[in-house]
N, C-alpha and C. Protein backbone atom coordinates (compact mmCIF):
# COMPACT_ATOMS: atom_id res chain seq x y z
N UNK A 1 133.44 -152.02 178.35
CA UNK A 1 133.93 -150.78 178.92
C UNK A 1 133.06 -150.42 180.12
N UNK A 2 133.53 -150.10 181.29
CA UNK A 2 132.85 -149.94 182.15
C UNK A 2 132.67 -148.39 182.54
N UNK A 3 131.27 -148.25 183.49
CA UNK A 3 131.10 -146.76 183.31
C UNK A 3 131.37 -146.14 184.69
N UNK A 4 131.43 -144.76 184.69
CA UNK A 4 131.11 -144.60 186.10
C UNK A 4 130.08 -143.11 185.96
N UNK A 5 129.24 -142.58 187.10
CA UNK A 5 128.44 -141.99 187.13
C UNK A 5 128.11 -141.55 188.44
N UNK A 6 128.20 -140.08 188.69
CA UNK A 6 128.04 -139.54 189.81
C UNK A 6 127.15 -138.51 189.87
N UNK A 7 126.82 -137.70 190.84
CA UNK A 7 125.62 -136.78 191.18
C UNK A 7 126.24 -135.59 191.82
N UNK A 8 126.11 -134.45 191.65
CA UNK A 8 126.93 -132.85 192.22
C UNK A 8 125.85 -132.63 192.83
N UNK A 9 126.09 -131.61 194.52
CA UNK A 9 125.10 -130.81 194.14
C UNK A 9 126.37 -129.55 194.43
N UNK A 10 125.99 -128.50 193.15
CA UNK A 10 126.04 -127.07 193.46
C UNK A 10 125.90 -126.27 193.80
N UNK A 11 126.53 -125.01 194.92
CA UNK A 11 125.75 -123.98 195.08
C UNK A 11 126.24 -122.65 194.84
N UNK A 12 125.53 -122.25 194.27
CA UNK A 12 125.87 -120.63 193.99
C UNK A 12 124.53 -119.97 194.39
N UNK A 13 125.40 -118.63 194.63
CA UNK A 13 124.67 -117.46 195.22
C UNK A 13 123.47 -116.92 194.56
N UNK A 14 121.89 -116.99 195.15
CA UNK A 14 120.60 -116.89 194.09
C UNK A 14 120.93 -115.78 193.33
N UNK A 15 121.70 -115.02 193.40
CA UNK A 15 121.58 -113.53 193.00
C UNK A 15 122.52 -114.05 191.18
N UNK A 16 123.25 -115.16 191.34
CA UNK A 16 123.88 -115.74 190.30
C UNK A 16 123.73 -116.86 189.68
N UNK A 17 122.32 -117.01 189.75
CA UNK A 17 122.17 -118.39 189.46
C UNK A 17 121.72 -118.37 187.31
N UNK A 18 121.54 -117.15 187.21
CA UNK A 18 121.29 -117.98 186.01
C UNK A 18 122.90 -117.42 185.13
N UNK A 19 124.06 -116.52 185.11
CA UNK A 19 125.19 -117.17 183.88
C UNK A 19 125.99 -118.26 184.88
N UNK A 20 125.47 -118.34 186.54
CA UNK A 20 125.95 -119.98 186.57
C UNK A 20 125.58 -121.51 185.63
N UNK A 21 123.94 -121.30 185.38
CA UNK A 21 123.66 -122.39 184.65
C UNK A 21 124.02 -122.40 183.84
N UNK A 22 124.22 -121.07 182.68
CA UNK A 22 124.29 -121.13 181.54
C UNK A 22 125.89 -121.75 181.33
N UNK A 23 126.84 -121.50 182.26
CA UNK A 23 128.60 -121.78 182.68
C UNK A 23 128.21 -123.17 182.63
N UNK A 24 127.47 -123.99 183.08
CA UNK A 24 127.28 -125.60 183.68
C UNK A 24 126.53 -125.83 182.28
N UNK A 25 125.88 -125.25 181.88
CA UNK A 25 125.20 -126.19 180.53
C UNK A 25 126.22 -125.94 179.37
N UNK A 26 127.15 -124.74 179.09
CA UNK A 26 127.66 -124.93 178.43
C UNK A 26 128.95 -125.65 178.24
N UNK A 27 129.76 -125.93 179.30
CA UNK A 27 130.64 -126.22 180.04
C UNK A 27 131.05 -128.04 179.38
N UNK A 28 130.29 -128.60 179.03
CA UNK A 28 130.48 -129.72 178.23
C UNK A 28 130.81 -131.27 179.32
N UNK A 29 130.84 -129.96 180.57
CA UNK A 29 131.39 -131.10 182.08
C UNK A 29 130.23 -132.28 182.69
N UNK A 30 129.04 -131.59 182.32
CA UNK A 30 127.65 -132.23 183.33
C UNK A 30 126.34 -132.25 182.42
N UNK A 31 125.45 -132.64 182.57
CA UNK A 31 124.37 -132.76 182.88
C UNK A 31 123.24 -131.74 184.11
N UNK A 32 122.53 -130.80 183.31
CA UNK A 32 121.96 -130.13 184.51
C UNK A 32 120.56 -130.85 184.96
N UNK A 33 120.33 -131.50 185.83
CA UNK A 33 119.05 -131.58 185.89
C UNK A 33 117.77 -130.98 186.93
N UNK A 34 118.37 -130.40 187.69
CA UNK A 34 117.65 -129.53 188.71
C UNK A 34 118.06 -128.40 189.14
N UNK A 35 117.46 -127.42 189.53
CA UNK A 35 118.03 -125.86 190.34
C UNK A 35 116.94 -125.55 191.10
N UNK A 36 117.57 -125.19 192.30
CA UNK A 36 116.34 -124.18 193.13
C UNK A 36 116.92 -123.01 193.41
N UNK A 37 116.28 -121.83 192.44
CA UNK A 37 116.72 -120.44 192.33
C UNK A 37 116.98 -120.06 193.47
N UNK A 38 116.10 -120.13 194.26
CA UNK A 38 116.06 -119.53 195.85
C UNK A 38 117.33 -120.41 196.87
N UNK A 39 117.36 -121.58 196.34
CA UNK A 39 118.63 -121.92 197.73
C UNK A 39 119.77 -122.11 197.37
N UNK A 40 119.97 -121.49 195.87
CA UNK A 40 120.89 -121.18 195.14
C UNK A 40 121.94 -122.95 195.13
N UNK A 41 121.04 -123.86 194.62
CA UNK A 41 121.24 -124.84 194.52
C UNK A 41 121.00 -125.92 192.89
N UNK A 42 121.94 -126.68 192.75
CA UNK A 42 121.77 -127.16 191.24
C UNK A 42 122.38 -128.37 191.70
N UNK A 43 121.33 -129.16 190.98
CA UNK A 43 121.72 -130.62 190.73
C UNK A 43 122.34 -131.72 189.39
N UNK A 44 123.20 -132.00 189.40
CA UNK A 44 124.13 -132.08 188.19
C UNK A 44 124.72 -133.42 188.06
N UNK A 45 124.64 -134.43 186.69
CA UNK A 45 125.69 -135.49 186.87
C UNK A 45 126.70 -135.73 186.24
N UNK A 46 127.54 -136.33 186.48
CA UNK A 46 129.33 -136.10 185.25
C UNK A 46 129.32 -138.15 185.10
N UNK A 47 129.90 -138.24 184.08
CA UNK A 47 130.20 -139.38 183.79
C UNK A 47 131.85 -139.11 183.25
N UNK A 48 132.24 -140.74 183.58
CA UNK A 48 133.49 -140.76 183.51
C UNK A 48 134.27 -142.28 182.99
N UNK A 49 135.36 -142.51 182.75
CA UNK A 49 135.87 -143.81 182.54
C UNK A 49 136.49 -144.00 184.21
N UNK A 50 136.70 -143.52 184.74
CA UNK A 50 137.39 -143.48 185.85
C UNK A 50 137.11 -142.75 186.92
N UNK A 51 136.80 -143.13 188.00
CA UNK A 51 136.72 -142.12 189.05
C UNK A 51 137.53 -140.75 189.11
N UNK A 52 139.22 -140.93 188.48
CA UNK A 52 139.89 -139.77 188.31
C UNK A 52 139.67 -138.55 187.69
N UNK A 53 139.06 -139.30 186.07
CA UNK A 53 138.28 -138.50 185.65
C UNK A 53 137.42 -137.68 185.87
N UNK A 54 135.86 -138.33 186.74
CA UNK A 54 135.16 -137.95 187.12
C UNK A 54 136.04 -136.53 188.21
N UNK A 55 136.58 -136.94 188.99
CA UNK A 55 137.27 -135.96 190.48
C UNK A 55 137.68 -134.86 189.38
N UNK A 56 138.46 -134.45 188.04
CA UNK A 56 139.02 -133.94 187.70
C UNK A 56 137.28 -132.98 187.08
N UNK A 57 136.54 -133.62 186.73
CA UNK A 57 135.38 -132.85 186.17
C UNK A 57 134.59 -131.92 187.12
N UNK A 58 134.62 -132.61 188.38
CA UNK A 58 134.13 -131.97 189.81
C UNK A 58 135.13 -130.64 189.88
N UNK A 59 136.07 -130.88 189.82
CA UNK A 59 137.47 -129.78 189.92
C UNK A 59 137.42 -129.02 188.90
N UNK A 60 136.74 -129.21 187.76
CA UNK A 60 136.47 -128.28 186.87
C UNK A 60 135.33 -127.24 186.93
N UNK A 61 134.03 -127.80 187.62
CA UNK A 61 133.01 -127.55 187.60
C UNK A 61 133.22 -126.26 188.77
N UNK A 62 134.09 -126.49 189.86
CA UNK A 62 133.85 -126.02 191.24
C UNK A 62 134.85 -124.74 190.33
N UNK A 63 135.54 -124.45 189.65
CA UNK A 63 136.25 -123.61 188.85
C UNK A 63 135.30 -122.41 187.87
N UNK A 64 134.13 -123.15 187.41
CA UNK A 64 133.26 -122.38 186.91
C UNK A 64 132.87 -120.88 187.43
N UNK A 65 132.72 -120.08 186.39
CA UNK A 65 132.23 -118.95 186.92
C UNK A 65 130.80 -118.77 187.75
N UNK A 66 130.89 -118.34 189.18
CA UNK A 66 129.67 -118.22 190.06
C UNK A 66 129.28 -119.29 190.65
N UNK A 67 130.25 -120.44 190.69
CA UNK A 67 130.53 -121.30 191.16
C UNK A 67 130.83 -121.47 192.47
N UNK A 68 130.42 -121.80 193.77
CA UNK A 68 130.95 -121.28 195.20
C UNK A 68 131.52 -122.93 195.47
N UNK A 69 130.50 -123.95 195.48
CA UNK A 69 131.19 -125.29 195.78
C UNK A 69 130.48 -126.80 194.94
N UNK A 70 131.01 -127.72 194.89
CA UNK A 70 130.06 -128.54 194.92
C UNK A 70 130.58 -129.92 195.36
N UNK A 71 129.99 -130.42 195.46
CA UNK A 71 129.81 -131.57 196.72
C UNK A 71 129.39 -132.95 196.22
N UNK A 72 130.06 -134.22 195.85
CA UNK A 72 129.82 -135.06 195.68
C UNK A 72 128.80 -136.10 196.57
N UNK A 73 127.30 -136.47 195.52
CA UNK A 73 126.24 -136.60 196.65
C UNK A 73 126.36 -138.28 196.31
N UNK A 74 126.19 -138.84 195.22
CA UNK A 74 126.25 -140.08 194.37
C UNK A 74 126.91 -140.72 194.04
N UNK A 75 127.63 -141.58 193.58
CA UNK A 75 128.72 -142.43 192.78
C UNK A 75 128.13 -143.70 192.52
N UNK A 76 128.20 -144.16 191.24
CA UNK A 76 128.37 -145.60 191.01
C UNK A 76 129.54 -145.57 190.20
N UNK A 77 130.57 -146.76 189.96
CA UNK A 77 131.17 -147.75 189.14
C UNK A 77 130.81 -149.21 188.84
N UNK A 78 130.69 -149.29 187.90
CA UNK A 78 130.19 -150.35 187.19
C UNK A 78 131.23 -151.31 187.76
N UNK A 79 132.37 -150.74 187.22
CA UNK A 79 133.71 -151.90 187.67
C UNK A 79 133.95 -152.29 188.83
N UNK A 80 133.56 -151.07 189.78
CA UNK A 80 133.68 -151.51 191.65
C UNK A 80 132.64 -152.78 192.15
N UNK A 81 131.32 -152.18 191.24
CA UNK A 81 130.29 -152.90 191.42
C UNK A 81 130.71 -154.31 191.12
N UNK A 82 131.02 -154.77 190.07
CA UNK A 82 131.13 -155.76 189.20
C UNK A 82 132.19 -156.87 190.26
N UNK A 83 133.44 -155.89 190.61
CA UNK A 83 134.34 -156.73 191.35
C UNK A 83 133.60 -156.96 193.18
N UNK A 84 132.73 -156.29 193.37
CA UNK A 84 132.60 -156.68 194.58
C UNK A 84 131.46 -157.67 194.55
N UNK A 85 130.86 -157.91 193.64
CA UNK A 85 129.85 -158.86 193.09
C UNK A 85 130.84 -160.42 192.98
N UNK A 86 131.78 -160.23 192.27
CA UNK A 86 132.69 -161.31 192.11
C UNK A 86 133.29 -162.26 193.61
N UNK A 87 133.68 -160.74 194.30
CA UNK A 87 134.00 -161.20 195.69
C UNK A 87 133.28 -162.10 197.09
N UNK A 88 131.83 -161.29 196.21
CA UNK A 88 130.58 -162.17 197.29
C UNK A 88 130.48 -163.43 196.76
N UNK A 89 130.34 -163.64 195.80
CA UNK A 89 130.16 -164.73 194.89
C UNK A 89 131.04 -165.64 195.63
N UNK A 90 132.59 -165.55 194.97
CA UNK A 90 133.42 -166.40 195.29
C UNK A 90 133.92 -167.02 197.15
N UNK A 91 133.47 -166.37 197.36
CA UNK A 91 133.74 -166.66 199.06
C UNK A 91 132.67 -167.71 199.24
N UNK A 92 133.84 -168.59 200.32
CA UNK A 92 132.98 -169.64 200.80
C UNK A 92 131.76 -169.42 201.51
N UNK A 93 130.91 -169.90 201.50
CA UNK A 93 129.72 -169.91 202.19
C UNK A 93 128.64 -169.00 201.49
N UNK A 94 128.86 -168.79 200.30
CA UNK A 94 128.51 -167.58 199.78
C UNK A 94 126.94 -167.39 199.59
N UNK A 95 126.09 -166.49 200.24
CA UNK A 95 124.56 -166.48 199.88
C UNK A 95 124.16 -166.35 198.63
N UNK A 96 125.20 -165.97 198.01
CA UNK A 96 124.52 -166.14 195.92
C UNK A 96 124.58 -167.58 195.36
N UNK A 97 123.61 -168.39 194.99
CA UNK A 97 123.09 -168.99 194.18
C UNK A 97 124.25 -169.84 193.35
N UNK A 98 124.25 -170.81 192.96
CA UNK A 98 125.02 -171.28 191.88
C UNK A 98 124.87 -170.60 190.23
N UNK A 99 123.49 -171.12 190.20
CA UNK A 99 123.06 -170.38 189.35
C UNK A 99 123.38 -168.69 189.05
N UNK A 100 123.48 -168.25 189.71
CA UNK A 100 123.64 -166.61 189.46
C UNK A 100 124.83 -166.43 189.21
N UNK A 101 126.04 -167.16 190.06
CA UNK A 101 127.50 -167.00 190.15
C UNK A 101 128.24 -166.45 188.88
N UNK A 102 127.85 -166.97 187.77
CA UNK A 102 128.31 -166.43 186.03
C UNK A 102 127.19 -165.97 185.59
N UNK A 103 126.22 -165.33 185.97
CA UNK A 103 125.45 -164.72 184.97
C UNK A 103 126.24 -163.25 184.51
């Protein structure tokens, strides 16, 4: 099963920053892992099976109460990763290794 995993940043107004966090921690959407009270800023990650997913959790989050925006800073997919790994691989002339090609 492959994963995907992205990075928010949030901002709400300092004057609302803490039942914003408490909206984001309870919220079941993210991961809080940073805030700066003063630039009324929070740093947050969502995991997903799907990028759609993920977009739909962002769209949830930006819905939150005291919520002004947030802004996709990060992304990985495992699966994007995985297939564009395949693609380097397989092309002629390819700088990956024999050895590495099926690891």
């Amino acid at each position: 099963m492959s994963m995907n995993i992205s990075s928010l940043v949030v901002k709400i107004l300092p004057m609302n920053m803490g039942p914003a966090l408490e909206a984001l921690k309870r919220s079941g959407l993210c991961d809080v892992h940073f805030h700066d009270h003063q630039k009324g800023t929070v740093v947050v990650t969502i995991e997903g099976k799907d990028t759609g997913e993920e977009m739909d959790k962002m769209n949830a989050i930006e819905k939150l109460p005291h919520v002004l925006a947030a802004a996709l800073v990060y992304a990985y997919s495992e699966a994007e990763l995985d297939a564009a790994a395949k693609r380097l691989a397989d092309r002629p002339g390819s700088p990956v290794p024999e050895d590495l090609r099926n690891a």
